[in-house]
Every structure is written in structure tokens, then in C-alpha cells.
C-alpha atoms as a PDB file:
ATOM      1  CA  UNK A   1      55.765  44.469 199.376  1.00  0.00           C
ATOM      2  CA  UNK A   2      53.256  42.126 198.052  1.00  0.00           C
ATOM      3  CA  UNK A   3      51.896  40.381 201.304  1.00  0.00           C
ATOM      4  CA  UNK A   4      50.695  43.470 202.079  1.00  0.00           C
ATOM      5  CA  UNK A   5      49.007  44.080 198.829  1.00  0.00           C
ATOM      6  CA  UNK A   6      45.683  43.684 200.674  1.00  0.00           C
ATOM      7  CA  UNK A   7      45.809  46.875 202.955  1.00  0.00           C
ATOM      8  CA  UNK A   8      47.682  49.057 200.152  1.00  0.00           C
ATOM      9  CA  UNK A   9      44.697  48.225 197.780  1.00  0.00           C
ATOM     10  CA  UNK A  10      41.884  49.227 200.136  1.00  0.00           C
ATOM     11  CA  UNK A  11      44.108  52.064 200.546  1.00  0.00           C
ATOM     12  CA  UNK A  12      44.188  52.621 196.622  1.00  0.00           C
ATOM     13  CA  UNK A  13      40.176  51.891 196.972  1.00  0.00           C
ATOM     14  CA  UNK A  14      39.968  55.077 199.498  1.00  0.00           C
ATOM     15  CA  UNK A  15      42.370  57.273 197.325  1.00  0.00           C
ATOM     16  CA  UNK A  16      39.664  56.363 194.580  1.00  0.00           C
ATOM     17  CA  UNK A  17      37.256  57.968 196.667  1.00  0.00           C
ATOM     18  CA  UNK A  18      38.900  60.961 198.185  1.00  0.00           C
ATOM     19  CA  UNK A  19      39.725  61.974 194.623  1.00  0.00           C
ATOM     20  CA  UNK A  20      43.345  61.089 194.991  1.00  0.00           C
ATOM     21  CA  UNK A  21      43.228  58.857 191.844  1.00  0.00           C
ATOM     22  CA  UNK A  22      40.218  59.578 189.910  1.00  0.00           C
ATOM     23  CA  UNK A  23      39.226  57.178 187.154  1.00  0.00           C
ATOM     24  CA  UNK A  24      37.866  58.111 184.384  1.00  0.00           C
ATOM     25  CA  UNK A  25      35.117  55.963 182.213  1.00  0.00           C
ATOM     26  CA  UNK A  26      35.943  56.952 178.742  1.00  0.00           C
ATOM     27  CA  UNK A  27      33.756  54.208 177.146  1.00  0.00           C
ATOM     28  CA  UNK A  28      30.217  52.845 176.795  1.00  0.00           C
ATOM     29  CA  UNK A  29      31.160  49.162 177.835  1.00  0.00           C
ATOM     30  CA  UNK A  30      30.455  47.707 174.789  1.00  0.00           C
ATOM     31  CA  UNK A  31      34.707  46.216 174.263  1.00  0.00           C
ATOM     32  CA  UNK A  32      34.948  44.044 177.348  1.00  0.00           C
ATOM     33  CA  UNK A  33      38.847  44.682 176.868  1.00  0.00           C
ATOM     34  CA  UNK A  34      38.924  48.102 177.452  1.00  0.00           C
ATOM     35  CA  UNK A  35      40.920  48.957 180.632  1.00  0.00           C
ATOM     36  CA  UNK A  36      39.227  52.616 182.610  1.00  0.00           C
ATOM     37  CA  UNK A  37      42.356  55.590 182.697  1.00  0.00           C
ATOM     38  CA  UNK A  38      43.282  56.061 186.260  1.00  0.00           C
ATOM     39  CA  UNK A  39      44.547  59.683 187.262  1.00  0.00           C
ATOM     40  CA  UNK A  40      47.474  59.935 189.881  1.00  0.00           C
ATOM     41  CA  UNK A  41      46.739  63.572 191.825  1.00  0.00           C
ATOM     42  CA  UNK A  42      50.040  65.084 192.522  1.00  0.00           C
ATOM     43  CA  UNK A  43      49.066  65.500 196.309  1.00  0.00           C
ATOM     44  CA  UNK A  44      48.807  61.972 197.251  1.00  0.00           C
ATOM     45  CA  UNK A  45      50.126  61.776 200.743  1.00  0.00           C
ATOM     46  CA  UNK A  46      52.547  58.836 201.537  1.00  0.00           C
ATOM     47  CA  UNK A  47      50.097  55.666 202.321  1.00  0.00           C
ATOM     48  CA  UNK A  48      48.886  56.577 199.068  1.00  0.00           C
ATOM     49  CA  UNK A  49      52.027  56.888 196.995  1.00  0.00           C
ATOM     50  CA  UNK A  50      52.616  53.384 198.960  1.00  0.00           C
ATOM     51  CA  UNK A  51      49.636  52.007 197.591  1.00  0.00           C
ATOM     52  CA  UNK A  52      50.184  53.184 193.876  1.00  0.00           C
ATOM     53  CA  UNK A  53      54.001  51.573 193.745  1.00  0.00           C
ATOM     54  CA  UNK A  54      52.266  48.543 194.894  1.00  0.00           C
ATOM     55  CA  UNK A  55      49.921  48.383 192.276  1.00  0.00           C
ATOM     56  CA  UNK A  56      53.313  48.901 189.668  1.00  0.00           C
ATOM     57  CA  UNK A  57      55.159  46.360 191.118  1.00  0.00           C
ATOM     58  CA  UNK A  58      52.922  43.637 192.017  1.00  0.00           C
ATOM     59  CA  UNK A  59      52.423  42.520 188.499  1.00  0.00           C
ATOM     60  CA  UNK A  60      56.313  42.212 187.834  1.00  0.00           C
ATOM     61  CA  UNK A  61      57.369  40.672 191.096  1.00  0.00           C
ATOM     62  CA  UNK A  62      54.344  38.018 190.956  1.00  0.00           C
ATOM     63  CA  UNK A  63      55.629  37.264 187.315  1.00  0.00           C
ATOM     64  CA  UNK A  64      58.688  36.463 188.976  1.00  0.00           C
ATOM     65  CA  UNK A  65      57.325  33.984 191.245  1.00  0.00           C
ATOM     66  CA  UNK A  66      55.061  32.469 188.584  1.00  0.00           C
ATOM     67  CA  UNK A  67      57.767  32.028 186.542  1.00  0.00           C
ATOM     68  CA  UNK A  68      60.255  30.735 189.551  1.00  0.00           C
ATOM     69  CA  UNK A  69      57.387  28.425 189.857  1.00  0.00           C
ATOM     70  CA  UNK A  70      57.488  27.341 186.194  1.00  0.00           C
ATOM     71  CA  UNK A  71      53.759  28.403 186.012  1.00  0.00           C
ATOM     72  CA  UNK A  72      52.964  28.713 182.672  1.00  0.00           C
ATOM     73  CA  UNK A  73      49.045  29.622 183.219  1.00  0.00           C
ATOM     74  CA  UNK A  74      50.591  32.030 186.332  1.00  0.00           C
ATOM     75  CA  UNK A  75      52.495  33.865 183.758  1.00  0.00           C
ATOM     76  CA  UNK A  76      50.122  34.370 181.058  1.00  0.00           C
ATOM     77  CA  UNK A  77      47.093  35.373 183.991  1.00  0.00           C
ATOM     78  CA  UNK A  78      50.179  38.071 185.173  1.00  0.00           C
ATOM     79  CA  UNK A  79      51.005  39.324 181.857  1.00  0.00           C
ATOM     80  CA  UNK A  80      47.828  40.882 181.767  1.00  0.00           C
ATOM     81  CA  UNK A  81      47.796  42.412 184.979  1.00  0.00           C
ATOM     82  CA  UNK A  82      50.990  44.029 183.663  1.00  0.00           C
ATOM     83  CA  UNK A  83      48.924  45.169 180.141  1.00  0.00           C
ATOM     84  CA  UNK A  84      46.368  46.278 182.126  1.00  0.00           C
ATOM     85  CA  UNK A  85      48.967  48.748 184.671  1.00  0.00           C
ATOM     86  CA  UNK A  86      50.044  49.554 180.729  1.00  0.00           C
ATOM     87  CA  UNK A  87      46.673  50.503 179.290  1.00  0.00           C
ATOM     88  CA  UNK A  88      45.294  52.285 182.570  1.00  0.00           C
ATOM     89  CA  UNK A  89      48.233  54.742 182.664  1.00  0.00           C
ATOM     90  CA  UNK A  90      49.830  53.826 185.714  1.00  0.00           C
ATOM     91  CA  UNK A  91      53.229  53.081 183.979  1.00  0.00           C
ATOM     92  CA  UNK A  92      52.809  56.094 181.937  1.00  0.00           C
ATOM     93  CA  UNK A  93      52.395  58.625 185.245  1.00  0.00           C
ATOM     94  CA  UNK A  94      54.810  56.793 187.127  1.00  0.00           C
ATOM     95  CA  UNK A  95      57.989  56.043 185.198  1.00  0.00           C
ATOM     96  CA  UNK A  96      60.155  58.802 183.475  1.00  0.00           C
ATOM     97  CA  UNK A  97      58.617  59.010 179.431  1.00  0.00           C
ATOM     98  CA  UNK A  98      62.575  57.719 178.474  1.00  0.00           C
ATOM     99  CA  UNK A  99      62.305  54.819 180.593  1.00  0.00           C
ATOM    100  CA  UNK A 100      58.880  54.077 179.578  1.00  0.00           C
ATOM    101  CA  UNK A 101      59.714  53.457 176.263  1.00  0.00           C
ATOM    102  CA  UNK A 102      62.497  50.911 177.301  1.00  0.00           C
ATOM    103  CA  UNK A 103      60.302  49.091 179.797  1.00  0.00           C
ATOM    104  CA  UNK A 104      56.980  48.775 177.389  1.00  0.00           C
ATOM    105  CA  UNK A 105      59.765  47.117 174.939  1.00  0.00           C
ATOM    106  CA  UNK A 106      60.353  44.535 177.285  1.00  0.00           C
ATOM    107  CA  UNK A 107      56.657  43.662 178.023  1.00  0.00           C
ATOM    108  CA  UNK A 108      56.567  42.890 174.554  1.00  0.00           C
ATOM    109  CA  UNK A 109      59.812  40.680 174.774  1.00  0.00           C
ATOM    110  CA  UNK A 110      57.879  39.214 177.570  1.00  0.00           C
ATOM    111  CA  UNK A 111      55.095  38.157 175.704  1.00  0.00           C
ATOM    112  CA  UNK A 112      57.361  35.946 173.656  1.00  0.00           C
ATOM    113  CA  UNK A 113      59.085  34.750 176.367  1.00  0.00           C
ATOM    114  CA  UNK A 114      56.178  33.460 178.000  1.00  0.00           C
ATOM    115  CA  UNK A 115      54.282  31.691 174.903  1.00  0.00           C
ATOM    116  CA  UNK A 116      57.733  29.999 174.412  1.00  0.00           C
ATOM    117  CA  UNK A 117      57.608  29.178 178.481  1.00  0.00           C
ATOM    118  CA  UNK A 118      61.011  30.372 178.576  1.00  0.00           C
ATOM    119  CA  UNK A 119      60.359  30.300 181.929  1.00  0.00           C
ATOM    120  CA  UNK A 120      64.489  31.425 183.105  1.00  0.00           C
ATOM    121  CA  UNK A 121      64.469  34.385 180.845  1.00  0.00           C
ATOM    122  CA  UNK A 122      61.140  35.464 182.174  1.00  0.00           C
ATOM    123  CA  UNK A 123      62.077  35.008 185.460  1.00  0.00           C
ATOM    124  CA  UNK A 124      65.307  37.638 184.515  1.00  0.00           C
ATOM    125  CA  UNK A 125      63.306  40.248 182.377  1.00  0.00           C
ATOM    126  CA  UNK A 126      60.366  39.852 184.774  1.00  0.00           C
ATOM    127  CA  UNK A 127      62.959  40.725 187.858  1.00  0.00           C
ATOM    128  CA  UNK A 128      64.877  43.088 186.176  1.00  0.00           C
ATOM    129  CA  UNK A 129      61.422  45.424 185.372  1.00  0.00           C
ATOM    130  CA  UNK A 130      60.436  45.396 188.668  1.00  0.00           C
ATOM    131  CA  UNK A 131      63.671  46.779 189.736  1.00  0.00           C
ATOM    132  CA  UNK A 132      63.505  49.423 186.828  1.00  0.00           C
ATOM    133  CA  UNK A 133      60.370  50.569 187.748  1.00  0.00           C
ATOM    134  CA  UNK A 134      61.798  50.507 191.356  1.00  0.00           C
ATOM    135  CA  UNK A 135      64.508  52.846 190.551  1.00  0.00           C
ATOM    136  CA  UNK A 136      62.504  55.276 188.284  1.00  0.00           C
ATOM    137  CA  UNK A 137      59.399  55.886 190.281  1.00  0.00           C
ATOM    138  CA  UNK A 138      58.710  59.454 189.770  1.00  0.00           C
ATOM    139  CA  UNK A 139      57.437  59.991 193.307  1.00  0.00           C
ATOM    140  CA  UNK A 140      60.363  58.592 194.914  1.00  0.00           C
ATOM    141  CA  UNK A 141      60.601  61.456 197.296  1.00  0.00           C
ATOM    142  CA  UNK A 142      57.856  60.705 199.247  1.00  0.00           C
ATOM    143  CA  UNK A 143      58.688  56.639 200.043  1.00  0.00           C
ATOM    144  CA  UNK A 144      62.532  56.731 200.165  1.00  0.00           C
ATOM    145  CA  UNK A 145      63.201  53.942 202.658  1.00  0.00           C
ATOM    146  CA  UNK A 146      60.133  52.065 201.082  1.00  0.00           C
ATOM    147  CA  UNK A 147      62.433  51.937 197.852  1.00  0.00           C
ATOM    148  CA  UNK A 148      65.268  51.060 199.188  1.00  0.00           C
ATOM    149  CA  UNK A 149      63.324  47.767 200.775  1.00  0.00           C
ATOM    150  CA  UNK A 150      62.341  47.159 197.461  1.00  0.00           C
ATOM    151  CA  UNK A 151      66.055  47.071 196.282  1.00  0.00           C
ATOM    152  CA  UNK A 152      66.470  44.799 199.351  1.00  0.00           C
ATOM    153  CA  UNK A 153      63.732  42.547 197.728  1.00  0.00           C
ATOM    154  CA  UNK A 154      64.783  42.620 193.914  1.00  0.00           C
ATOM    155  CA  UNK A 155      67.764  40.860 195.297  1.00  0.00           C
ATOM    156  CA  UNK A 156      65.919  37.596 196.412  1.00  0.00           C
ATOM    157  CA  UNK A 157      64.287  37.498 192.892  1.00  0.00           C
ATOM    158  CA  UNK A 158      67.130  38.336 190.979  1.00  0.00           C
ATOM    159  CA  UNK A 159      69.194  35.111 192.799  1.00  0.00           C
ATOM    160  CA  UNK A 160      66.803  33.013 192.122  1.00  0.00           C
ATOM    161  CA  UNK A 161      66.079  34.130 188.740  1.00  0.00           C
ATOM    162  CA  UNK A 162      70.067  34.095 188.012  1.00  0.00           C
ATOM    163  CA  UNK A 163      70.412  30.530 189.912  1.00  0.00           C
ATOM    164  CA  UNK A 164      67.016  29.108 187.831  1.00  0.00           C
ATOM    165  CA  UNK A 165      69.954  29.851 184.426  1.00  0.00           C
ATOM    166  CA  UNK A 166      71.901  27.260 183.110  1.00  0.00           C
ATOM    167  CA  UNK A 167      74.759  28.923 182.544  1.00  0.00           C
ATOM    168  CA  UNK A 168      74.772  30.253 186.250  1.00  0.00           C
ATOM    169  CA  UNK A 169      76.864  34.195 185.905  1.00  0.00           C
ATOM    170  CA  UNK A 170      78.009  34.484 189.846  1.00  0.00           C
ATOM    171  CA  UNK A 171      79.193  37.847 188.638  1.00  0.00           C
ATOM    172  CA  UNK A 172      75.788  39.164 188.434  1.00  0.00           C
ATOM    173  CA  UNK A 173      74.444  37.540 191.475  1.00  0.00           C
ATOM    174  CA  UNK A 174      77.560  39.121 193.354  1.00  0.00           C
ATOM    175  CA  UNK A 175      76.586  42.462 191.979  1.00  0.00           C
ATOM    176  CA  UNK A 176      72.923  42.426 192.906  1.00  0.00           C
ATOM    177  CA  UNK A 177      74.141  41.371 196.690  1.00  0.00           C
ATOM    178  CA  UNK A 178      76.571  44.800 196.514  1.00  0.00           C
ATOM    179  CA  UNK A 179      73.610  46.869 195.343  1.00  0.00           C
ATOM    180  CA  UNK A 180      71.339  45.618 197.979  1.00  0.00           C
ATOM    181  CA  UNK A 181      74.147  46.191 200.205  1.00  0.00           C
ATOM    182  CA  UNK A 182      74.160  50.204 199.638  1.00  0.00           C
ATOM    183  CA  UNK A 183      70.270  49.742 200.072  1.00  0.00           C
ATOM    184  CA  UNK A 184      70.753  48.083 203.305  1.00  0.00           C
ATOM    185  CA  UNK A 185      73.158  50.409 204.687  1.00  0.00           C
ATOM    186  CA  UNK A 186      70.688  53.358 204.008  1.00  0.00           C
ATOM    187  CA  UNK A 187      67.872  52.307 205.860  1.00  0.00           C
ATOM    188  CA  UNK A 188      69.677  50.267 209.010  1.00  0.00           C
ATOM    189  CA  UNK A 189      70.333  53.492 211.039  1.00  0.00           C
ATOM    190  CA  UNK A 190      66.690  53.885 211.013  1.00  0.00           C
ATOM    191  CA  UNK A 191      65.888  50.623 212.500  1.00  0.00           C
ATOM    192  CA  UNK A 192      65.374  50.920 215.999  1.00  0.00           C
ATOM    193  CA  UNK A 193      64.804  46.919 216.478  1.00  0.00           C
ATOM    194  CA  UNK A 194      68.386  45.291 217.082  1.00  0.00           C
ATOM    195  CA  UNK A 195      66.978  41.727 216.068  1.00  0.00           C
ATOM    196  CA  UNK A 196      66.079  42.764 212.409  1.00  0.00           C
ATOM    197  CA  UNK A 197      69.288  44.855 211.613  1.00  0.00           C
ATOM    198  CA  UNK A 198      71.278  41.825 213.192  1.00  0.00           C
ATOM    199  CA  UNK A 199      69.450  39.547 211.083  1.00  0.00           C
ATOM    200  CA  UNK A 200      69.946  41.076 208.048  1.00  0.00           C
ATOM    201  CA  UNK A 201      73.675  41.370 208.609  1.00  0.00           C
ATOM    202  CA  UNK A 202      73.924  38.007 209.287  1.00  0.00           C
ATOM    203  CA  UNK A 203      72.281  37.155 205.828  1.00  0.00           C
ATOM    204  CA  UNK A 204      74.436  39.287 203.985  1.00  0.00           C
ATOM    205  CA  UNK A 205      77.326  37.798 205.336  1.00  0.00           C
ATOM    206  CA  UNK A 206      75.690  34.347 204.744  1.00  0.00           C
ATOM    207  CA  UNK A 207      75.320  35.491 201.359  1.00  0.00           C
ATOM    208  CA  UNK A 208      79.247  36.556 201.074  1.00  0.00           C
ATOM    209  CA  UNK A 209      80.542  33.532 201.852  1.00  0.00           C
ATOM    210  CA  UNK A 210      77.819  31.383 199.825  1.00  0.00           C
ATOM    211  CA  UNK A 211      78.699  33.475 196.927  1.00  0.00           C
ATOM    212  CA  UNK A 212      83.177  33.010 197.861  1.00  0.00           C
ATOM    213  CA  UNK A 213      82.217  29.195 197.926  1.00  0.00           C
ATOM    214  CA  UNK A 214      80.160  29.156 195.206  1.00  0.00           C
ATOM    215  CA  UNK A 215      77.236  27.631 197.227  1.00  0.00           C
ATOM    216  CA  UNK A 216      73.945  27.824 195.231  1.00  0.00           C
ATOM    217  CA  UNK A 217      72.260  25.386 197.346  1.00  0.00           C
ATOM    218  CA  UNK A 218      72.699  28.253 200.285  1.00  0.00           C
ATOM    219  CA  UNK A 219      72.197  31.115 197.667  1.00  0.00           C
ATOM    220  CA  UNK A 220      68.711  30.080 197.222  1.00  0.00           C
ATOM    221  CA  UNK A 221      67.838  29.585 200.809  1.00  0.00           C
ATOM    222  CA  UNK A 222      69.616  32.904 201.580  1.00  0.00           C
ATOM    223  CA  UNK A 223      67.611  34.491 198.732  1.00  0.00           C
ATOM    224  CA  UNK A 224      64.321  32.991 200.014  1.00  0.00           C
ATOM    225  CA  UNK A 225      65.343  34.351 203.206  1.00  0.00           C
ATOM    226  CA  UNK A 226      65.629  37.880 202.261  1.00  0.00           C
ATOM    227  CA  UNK A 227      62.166  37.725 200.827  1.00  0.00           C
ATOM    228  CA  UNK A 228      61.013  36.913 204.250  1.00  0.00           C
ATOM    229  CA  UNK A 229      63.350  39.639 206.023  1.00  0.00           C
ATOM    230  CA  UNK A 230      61.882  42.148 203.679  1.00  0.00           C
ATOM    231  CA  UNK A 231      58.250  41.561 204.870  1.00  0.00           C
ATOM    232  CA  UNK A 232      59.264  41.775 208.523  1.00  0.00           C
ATOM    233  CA  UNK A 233      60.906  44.893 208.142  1.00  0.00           C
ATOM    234  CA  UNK A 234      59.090  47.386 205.631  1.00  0.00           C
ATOM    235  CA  UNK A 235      56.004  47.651 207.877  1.00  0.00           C
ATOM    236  CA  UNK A 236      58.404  50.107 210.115  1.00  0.00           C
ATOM    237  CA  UNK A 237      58.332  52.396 207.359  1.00  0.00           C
ATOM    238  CA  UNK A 238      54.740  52.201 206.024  1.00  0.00           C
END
């Protein structure tokens, strides 16, 4: 969802404006780390409920990559993009107050992780977040096939986070391909454009017998692939 981060934020910017998400200036300015509240309105319409689970999930999927990337700066510049999504109430209005509690334990794990550049483990908790905050978006009614895409893309991060391990657990990589399987299947029907449901059932099948052969060279390209599949194919449902 990220590459597209640009026209979801000016959409965010115009939600700002219409009174969609309202933010509210509870201090003078004088502590340069205070973060303004923002206010989700319950009537957002769908380019706007698009545009608020982009601003949740970009912080957790470009930890991912920064940590993919062994990028130590990267990590510490996105952990606090992910404080700030923490202290401007986006987490708090968007993810279940049961969940919440799990997930703002793991940004503090996360902090550790990262100032011991544990950069595996980060890449894991980072990936695994993302898809939490996937699954428990409270407005999930309104984006449906938008979610499942970003199943479809937790599954190229959470390969590559699993194959970045040293003690490489195929179980788990087989069990993210099944998920994004039932994610797939929900959303192909919908697809008009034979090309891009062909292609993705050609990768899962790549992915199938990668995973039989135990093929991690192929796993990653196959993983990086999906990333790339997933850009061509959630702008039908935007």
C-alpha cells in the first residue's frame, strides 16, 4: 500500500479539512515532542478510511524494509513514526482496546530490538504488527478487499523476515503462504483483468514448489515478487 502513500496522504490532508479527522492543538508549543490528537469521524467515506489504514501501516511495513535492509538509522527514524501514530491516537481509534494493549507491548519490545540492531527479530515483530493491525482495523467494513491485499502483502515481508533468521522455520513461511492463499481466493473473483489473477496464481504455485524444495533462493524472489503484484493490483479496489 505504501507506493501509494502519496495520494492517500493528500487524501488524509483533505479529510483534515472537510472535518473528517479533526486535529486538535491541545498545547502551547512550548515541548517540541508533543505529538497534536487526531480525531477519526465515524463517517469517513472509503478513500478516507483508505487513507487512515495507510497512515497505521506505513510505519510498520517501512520498519520492515529498514530492517530487511539492515538500516539501523532507518529503524530508529521509523520507530518514531510508529510513537508518533501511538501518541496522536490513531492506534488507539483504530485497533480493538484488547489488542491495543498487546500491540503497544511490542513497540516497546521493539525499541530494544532496535538499539540492540537485532535487525531479524525486528524484521519479525515489525511484520507481524503490521499484520495485527491489518486484521484488527476497526473499520474493516468499509475496505474489505483493501485488507485482504494487505494480507497478500504481509506475506512478502513475513518471507523475507522468516528467510533473514538463522534458524530458517519453513513451517511458518508455509503457513503465511496458506493464509495469503484464503486472502487471494477472496478477492480473485473480483478481478476482471485475466493477466493479474494469472499472475498471481502462477506465484503461488511458484511459491509451493519453492517451499516442497526448500528453495530460499526462489522464496525471496517469489516474496519480492508479491510485493510488486500487490501494487499492481490494489489500485482496482481503491
Amino acid at each position: 500500500m505504501k507506493h501509494n502513500s502519496l495520494i492517500l496522504k493528500g487524501l488524509l490532508v483533505l479529510s483534515l479539512a472537510a472535518t473528517s479527522m479533526l486535529a486538535s492543538e491541545e498545547n502551547d508549543g512550548a515541548d517540541e515532542a508533543y505529538v497534536a490528537k487526531i480525531t477519526i469521524a465515524q463517517s469517513m467515506n472509503k478513500k478516507e478510511t483508505l487513507a487512515v489504514l495507510d497512515k497505521v501501516l506505513s510505519p510498520f511495513e517501512d520498519m520492515t524494509e529498514y530492517a530487511l535492509d539492515k538500516d539501523l538509522d532507518g529503524m530508529k527514524k521509523g520507530y518514531k513514526n510508529i510513537e508518533n501514530i501511538e501518541d496522536n491516537s490513531l492506534l488507539k481509534q483504530t485497533i480493538p482496546a484488547g489488542k491495543l494493549k498487546q500491540l503497544s507491548e511490542n513497540i516497546e519490545t521493539l525499541e530494544t530490538l532496535i538499539d540492540n540492531a537485532q535487525y531479524s527479530k525486528v524484521a519479525l515483530l515489525s511484520s507481524k504488527m503490521f499484520n495485527d493491525s491489518t486484521t484488527n482495523f476497526k473499520y474493516s467494513s468499509k475496505i474489505k478487499e483493501q485488507l485482504h491485499i494487505e494480507h497478500l502483502d504481509y506475506m512478502g515481508f513475513r518471507i523475507l523476515a522468516l528467510l533473514s533468521t538463522e534458524n530458517l522455520n519453513f513451517a511458518q513461511i508455509s503457513h503465511a503462504i496458506s493464509n495469503a492463499k484464503n486472502n487471494w481466493n477472496a478477492i480473485k473473483g473480483k478481478i476482471k483483468d485475466e493477466n493479474k489473477v494469472e499472475a498471481f496464481d502462477l506465484l503461488f504455485q511458484g511459491l509451493d514448489h519453492s517451499l516442497q524444495i526448500k528453495d530460499t533462493k526462489m522464496l525471496k524472489i517469489l516474496a519480492q515478487m508479491d510485493l510488486a503484484l500487490v501494487d499492481v493490483v490494489e489500485v482496482i479496489f481503491e
